[in-house]
N, C-alpha and C. Protein backbone atom coordinates (compact mmCIF):
# COMPACT_ATOMS: atom_id res chain seq x y z
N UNK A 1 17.74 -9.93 6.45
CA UNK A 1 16.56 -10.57 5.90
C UNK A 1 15.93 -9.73 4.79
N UNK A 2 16.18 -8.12 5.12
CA UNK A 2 15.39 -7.29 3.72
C UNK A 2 16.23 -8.01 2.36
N UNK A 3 17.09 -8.16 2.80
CA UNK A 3 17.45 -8.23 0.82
C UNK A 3 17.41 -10.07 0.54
N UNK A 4 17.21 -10.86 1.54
CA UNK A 4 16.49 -12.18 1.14
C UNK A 4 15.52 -11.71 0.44
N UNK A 5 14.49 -11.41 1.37
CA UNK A 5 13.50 -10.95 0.92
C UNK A 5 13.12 -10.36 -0.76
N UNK A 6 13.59 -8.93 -0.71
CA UNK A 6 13.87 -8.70 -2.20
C UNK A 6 14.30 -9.75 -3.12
N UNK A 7 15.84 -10.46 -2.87
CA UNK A 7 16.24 -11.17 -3.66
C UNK A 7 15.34 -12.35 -3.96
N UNK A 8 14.07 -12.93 -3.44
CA UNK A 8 12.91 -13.83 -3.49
C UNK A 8 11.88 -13.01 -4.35
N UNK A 9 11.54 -12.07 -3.97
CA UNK A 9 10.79 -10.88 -5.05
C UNK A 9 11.02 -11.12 -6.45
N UNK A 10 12.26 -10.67 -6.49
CA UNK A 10 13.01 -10.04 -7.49
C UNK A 10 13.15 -11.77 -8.48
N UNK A 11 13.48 -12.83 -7.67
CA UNK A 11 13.94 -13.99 -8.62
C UNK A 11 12.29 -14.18 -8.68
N UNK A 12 11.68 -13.96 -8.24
CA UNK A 12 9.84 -14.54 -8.51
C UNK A 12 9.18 -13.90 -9.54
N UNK A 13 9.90 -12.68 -9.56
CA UNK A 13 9.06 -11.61 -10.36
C UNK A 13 9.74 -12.10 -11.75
N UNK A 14 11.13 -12.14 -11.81
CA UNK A 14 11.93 -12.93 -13.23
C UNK A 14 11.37 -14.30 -13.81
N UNK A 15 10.81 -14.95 -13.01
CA UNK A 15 10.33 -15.96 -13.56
C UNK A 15 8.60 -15.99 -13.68
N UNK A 16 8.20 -15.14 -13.53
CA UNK A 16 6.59 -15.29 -13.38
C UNK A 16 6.09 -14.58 -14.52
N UNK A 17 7.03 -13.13 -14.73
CA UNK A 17 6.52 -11.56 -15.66
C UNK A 17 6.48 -12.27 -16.88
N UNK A 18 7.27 -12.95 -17.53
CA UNK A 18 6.57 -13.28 -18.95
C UNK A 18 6.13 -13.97 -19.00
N UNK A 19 5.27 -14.49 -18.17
CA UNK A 19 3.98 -15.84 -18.07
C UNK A 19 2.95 -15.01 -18.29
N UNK A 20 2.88 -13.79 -17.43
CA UNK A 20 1.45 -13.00 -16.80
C UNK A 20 1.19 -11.86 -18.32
N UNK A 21 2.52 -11.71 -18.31
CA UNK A 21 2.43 -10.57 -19.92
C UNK A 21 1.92 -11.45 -21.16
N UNK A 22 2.03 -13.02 -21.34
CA UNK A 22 1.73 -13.01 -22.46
C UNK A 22 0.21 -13.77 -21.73
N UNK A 23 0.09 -13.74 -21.07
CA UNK A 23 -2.03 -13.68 -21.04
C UNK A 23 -2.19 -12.21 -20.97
N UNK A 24 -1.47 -11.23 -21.23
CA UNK A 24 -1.89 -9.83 -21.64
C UNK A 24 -2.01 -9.45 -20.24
N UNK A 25 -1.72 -9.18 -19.04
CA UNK A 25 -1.41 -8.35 -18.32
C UNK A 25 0.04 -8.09 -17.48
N UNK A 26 -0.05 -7.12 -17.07
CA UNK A 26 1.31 -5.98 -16.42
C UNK A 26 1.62 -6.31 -14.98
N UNK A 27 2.88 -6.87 -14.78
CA UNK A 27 3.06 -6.76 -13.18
C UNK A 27 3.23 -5.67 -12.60
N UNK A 28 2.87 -5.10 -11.48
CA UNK A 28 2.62 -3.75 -11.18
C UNK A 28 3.83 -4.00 -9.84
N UNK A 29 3.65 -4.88 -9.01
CA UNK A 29 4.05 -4.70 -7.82
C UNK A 29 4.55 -6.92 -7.56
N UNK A 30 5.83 -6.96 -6.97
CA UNK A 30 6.12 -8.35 -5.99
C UNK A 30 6.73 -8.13 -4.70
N UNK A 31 6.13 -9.10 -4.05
CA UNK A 31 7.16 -8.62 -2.74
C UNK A 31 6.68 -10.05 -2.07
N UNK A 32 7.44 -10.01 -0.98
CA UNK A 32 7.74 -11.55 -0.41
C UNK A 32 8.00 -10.97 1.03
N UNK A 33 7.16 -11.47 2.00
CA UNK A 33 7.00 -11.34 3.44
C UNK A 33 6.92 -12.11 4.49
N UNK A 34 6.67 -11.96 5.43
CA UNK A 34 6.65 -12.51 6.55
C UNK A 34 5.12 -11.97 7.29
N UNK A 35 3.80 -11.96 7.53
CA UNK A 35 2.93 -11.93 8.50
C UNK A 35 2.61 -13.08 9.21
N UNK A 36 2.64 -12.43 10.73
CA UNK A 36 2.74 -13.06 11.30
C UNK A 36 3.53 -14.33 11.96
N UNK A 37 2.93 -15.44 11.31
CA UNK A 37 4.34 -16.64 11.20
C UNK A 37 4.00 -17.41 9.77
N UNK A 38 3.15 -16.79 8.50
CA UNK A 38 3.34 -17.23 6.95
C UNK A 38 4.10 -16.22 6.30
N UNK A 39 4.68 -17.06 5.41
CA UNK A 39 5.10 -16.07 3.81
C UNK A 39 4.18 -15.65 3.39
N UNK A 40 4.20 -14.71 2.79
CA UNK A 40 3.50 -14.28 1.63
C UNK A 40 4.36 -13.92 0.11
N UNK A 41 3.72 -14.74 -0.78
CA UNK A 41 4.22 -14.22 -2.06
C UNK A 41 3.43 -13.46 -2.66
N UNK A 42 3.41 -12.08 -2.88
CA UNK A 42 2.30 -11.47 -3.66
C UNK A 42 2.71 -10.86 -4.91
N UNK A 43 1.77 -10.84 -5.97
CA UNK A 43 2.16 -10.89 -7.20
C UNK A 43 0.78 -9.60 -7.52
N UNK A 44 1.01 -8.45 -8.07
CA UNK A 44 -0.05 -7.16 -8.34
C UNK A 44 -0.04 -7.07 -9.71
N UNK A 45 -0.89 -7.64 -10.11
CA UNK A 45 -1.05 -7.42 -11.55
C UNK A 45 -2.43 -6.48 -12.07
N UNK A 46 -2.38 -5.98 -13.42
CA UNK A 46 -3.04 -4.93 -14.10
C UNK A 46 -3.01 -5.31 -15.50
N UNK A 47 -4.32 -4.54 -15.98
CA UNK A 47 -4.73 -4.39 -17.51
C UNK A 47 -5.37 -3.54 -17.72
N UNK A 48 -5.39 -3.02 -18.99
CA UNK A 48 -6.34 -1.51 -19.74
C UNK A 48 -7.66 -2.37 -19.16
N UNK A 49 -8.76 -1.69 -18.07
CA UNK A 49 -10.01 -1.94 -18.28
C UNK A 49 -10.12 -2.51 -16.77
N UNK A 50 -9.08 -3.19 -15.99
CA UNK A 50 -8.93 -3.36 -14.81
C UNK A 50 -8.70 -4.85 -14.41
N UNK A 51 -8.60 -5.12 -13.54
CA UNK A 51 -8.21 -6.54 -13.00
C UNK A 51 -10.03 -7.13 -11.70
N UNK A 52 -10.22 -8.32 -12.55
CA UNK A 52 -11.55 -9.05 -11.77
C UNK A 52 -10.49 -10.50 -11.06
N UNK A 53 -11.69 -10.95 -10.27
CA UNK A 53 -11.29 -12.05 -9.55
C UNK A 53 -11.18 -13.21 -10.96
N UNK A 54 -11.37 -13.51 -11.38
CA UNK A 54 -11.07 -14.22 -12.56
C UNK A 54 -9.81 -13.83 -13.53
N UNK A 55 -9.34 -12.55 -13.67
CA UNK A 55 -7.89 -12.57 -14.23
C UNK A 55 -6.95 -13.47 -12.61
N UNK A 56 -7.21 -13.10 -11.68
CA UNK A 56 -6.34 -13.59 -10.79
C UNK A 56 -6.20 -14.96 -10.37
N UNK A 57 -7.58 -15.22 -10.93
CA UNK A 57 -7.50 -17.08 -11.09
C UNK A 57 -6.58 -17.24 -12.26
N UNK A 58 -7.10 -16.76 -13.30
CA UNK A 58 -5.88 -16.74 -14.69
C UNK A 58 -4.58 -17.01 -14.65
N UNK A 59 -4.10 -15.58 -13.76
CA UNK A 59 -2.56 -15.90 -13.58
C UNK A 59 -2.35 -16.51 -12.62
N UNK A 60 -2.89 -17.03 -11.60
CA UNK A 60 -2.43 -18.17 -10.42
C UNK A 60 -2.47 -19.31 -10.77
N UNK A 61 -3.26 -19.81 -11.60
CA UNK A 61 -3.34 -21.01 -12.43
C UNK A 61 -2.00 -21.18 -13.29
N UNK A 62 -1.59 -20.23 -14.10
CA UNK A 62 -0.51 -19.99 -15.04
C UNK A 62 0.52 -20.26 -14.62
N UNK A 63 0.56 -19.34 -13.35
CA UNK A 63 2.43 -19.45 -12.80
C UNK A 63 2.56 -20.66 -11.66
N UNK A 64 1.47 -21.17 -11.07
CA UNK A 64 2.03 -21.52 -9.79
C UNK A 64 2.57 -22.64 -9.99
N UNK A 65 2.16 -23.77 -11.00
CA UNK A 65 3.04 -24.98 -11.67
C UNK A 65 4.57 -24.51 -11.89
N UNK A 66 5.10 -23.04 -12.63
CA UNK A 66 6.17 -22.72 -12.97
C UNK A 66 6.93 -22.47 -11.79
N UNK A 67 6.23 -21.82 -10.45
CA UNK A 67 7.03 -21.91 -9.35
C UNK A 67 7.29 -22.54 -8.31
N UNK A 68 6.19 -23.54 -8.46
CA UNK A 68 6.51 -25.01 -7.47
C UNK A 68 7.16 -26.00 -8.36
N UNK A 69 7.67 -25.89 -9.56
CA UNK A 69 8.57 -26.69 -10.70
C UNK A 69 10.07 -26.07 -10.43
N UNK A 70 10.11 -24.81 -9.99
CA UNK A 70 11.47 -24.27 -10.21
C UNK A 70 11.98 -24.30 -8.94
N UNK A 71 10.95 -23.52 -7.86
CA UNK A 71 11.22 -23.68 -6.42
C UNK A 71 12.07 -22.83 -6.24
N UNK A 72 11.48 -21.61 -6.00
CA UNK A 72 12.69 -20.34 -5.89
C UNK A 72 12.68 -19.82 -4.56
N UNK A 73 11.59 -20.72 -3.74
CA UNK A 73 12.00 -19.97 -2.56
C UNK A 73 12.06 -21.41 -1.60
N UNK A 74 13.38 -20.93 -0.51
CA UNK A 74 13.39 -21.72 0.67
C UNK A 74 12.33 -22.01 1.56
N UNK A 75 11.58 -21.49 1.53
CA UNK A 75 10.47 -21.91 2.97
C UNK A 75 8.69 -21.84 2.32
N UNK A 76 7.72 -22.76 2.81
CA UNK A 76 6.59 -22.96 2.05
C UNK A 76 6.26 -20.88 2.40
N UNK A 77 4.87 -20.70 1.41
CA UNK A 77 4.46 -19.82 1.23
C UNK A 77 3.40 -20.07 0.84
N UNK A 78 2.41 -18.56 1.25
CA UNK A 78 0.97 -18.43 0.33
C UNK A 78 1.76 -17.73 -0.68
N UNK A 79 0.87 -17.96 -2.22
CA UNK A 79 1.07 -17.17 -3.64
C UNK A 79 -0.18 -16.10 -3.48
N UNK A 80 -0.15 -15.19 -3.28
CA UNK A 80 -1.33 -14.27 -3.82
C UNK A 80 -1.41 -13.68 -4.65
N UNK A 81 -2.33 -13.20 -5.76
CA UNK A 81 -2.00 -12.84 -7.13
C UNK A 81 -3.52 -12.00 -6.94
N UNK A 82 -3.35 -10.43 -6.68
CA UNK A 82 -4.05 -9.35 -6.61
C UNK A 82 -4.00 -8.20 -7.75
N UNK A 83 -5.25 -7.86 -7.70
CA UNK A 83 -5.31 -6.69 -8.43
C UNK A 83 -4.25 -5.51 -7.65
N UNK A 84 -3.41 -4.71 -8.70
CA UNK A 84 -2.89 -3.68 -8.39
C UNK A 84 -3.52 -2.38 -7.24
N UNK A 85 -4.95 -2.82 -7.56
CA UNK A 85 -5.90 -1.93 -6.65
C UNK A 85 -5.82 -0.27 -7.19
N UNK A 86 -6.94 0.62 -7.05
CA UNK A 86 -6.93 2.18 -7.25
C UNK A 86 -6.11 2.82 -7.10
N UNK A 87 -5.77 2.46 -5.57
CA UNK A 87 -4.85 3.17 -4.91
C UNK A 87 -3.40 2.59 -4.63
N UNK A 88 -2.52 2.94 -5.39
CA UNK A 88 -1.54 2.28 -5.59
C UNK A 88 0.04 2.98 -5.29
N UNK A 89 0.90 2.33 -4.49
CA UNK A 89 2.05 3.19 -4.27
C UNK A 89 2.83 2.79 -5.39
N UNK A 90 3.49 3.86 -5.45
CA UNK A 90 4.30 4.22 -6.77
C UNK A 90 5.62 4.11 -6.18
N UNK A 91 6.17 2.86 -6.40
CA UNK A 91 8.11 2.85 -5.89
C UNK A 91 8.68 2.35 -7.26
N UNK A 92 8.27 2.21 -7.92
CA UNK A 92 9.59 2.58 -9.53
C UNK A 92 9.15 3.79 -10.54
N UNK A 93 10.57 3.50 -11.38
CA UNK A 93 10.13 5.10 -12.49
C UNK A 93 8.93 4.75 -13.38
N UNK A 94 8.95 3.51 -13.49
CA UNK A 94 7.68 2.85 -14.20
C UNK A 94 6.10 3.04 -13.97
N UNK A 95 6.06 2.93 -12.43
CA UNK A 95 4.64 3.80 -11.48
C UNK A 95 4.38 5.04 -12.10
N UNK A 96 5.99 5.68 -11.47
CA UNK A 96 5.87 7.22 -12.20
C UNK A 96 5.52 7.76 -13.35
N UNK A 97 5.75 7.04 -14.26
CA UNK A 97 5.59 7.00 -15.89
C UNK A 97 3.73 7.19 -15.82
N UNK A 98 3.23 5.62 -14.90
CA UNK A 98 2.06 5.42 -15.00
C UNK A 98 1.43 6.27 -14.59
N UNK A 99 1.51 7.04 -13.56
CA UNK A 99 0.99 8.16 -13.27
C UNK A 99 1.06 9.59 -13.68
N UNK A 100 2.08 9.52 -14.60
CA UNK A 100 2.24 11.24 -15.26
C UNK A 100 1.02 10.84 -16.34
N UNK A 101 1.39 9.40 -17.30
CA UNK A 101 0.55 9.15 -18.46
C UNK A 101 -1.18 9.91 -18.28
N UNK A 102 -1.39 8.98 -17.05
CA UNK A 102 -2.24 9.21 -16.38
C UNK A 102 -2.97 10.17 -16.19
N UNK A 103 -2.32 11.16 -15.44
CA UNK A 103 -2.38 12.00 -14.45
C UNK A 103 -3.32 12.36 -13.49
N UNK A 104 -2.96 10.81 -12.68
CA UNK A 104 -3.45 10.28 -11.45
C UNK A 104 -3.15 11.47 -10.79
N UNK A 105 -4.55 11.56 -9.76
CA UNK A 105 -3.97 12.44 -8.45
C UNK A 105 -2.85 11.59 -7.59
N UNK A 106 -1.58 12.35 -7.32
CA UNK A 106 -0.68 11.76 -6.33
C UNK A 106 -0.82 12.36 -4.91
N UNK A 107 -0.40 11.21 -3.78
CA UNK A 107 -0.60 11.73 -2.07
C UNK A 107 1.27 11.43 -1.70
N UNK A 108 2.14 12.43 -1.54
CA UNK A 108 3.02 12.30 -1.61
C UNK A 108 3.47 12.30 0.37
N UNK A 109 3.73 11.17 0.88
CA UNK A 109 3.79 11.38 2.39
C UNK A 109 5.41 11.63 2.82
N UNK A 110 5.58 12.57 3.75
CA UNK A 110 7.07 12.75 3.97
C UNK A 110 7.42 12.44 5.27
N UNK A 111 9.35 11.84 5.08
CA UNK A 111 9.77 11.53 6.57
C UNK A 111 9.72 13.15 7.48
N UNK A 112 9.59 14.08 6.79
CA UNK A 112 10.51 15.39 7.70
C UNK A 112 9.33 16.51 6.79
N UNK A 113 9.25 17.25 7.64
CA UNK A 113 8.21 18.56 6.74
C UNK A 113 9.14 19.21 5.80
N UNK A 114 8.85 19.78 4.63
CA UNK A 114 9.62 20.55 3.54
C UNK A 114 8.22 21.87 3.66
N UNK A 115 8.85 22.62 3.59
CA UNK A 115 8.19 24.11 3.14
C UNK A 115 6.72 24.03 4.74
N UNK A 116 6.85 23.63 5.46
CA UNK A 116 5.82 23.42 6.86
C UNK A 116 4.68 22.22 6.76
N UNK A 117 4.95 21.53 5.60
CA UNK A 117 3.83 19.96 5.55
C UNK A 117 4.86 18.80 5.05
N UNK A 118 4.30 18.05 5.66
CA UNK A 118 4.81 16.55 5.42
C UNK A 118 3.76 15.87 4.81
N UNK A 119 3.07 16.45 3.90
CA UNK A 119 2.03 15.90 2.58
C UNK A 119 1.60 16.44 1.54
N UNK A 120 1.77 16.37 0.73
CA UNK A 120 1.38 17.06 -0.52
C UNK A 120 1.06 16.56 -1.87
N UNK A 121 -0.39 16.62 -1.92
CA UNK A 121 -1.00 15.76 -2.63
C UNK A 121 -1.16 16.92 -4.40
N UNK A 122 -1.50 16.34 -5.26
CA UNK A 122 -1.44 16.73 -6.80
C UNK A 122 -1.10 16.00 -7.78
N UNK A 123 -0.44 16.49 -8.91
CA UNK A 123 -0.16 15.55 -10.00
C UNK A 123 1.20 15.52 -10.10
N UNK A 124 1.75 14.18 -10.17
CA UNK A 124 2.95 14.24 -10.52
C UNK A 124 3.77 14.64 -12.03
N UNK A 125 4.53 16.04 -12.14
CA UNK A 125 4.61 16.36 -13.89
C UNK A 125 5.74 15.65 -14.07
N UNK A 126 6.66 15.89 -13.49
CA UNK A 126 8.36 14.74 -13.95
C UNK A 126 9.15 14.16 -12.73
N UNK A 127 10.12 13.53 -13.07
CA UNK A 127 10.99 13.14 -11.91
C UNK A 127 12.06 12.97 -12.66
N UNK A 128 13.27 12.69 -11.82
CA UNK A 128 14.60 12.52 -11.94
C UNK A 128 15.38 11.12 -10.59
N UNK A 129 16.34 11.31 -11.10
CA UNK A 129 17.31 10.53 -10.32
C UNK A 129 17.27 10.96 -8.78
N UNK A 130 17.07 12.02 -8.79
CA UNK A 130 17.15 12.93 -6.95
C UNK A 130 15.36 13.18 -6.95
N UNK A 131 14.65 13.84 -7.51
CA UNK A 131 13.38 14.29 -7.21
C UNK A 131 12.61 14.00 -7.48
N UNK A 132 11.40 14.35 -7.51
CA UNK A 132 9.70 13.94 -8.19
C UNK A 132 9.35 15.43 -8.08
N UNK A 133 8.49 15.99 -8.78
CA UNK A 133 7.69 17.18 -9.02
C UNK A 133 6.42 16.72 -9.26
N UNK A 134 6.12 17.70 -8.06
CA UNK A 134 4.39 17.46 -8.05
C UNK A 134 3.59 18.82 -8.34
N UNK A 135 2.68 18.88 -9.08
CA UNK A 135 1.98 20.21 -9.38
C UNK A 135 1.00 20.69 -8.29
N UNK A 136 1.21 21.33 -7.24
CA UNK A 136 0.07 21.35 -6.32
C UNK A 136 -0.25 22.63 -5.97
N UNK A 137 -1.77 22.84 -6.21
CA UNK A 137 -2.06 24.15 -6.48
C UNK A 137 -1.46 25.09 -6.74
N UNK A 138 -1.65 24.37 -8.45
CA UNK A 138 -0.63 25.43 -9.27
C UNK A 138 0.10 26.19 -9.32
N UNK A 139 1.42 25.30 -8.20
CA UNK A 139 2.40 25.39 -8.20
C UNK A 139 3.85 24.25 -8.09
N UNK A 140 4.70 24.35 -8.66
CA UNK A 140 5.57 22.95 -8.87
C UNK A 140 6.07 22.83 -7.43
N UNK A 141 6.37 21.59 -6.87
CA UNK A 141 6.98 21.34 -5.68
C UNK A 141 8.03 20.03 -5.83
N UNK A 142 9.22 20.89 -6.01
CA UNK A 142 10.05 19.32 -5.69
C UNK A 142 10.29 19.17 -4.43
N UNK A 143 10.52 17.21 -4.29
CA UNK A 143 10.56 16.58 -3.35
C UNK A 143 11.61 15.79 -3.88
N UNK A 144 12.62 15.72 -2.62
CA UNK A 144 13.67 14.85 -2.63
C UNK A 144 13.32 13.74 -2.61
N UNK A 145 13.65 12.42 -3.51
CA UNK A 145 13.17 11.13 -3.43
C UNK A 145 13.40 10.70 -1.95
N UNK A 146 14.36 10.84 -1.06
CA UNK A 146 14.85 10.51 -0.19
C UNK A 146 14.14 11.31 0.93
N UNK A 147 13.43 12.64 1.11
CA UNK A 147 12.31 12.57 2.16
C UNK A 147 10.67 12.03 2.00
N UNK A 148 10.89 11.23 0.98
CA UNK A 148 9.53 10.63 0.51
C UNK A 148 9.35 9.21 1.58
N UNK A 149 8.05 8.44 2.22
CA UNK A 149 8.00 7.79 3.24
C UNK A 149 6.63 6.74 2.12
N UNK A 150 6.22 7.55 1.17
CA UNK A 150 5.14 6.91 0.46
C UNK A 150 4.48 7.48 -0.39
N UNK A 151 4.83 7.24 -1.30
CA UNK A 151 4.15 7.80 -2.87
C UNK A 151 3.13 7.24 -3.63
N UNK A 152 1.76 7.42 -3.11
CA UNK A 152 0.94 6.77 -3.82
C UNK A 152 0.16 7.67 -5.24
N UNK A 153 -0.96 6.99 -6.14
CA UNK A 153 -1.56 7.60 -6.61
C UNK A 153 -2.72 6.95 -7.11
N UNK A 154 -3.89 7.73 -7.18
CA UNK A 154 -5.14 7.33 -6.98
C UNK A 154 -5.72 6.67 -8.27
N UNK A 155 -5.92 5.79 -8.63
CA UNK A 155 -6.23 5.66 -10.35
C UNK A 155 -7.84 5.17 -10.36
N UNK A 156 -8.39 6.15 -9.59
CA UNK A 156 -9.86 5.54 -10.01
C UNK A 156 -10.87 6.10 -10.78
């Protein structure tokens, strides 16, 4: 079911992102769930200056004709179309980007302790294909992408 899932994301997010970009804002985050016993389609969008309840009428108005016209998913669903929010987890290189630009404080949570903590919060300076480097008290700390459990960063 995870990669239904994704693969519903992923075809929602292809058909929605250049609707939401040309009213001038950024998809940040899609994902497609299950609570409880509804779907959820959620759609995280962003702009320089921030996201109000009225951009989210904007783009729900915009896309939801385009995705009850195309019908990309098998089973009814709620559409939710949210602000990205402050506090935001960072799971592409694109986040990462957003947060070096930034230089959001990052809360980096781990499956397994590295060096005696399984948290380590600071700025993220680069990443790679295997790691992320975080500056924390001024000192660099890489982290294997793969003992990472949740990478957020604070943008407020």
């Amino acid at each position: 079911m995870a990669d239904k899932k994704g693969n519903v994301a992923s075809r929602a997010r292809e058909l929605t992102e250049p609707i939401i970009q040309s009213l001038g804002y950024r998809v940040w985050n899609v994902t497609f769930g299950k609570e409880v016993t509804e779907y959820n389609l959620e759609i995280e969008i962003d702009k320089d200056g921030g996201i109000d309840i009225d951009d989210c009428q904007t783009v729900t108005d915009a896309i939801n004709p385009v995705i009850d016209e195309l019908n990309p998913l098998e089973t009814s669903y709620n559409l939710i179309v949210s602000s990205a929010g402050l506090d935001r987890e960072l799971t592409a290189d694109t986040h990462y980007d957003f947060a070096i630009a930034g230089t959001y404080p990052v809360t980096a949570k781990l499956f397994k302790a590295l060096d005696g903590s399984k948290e380590y919060v600071g700025t993220l300076s680069h990443y790679d294909g295997e790691a992320i480097f975080i500056i924390c008290n001024e000192k660099e700390i890489k982290i294997d992408r793969k003992l990472i459990s949740r990478l957020t960063a604070w943008c407020g």
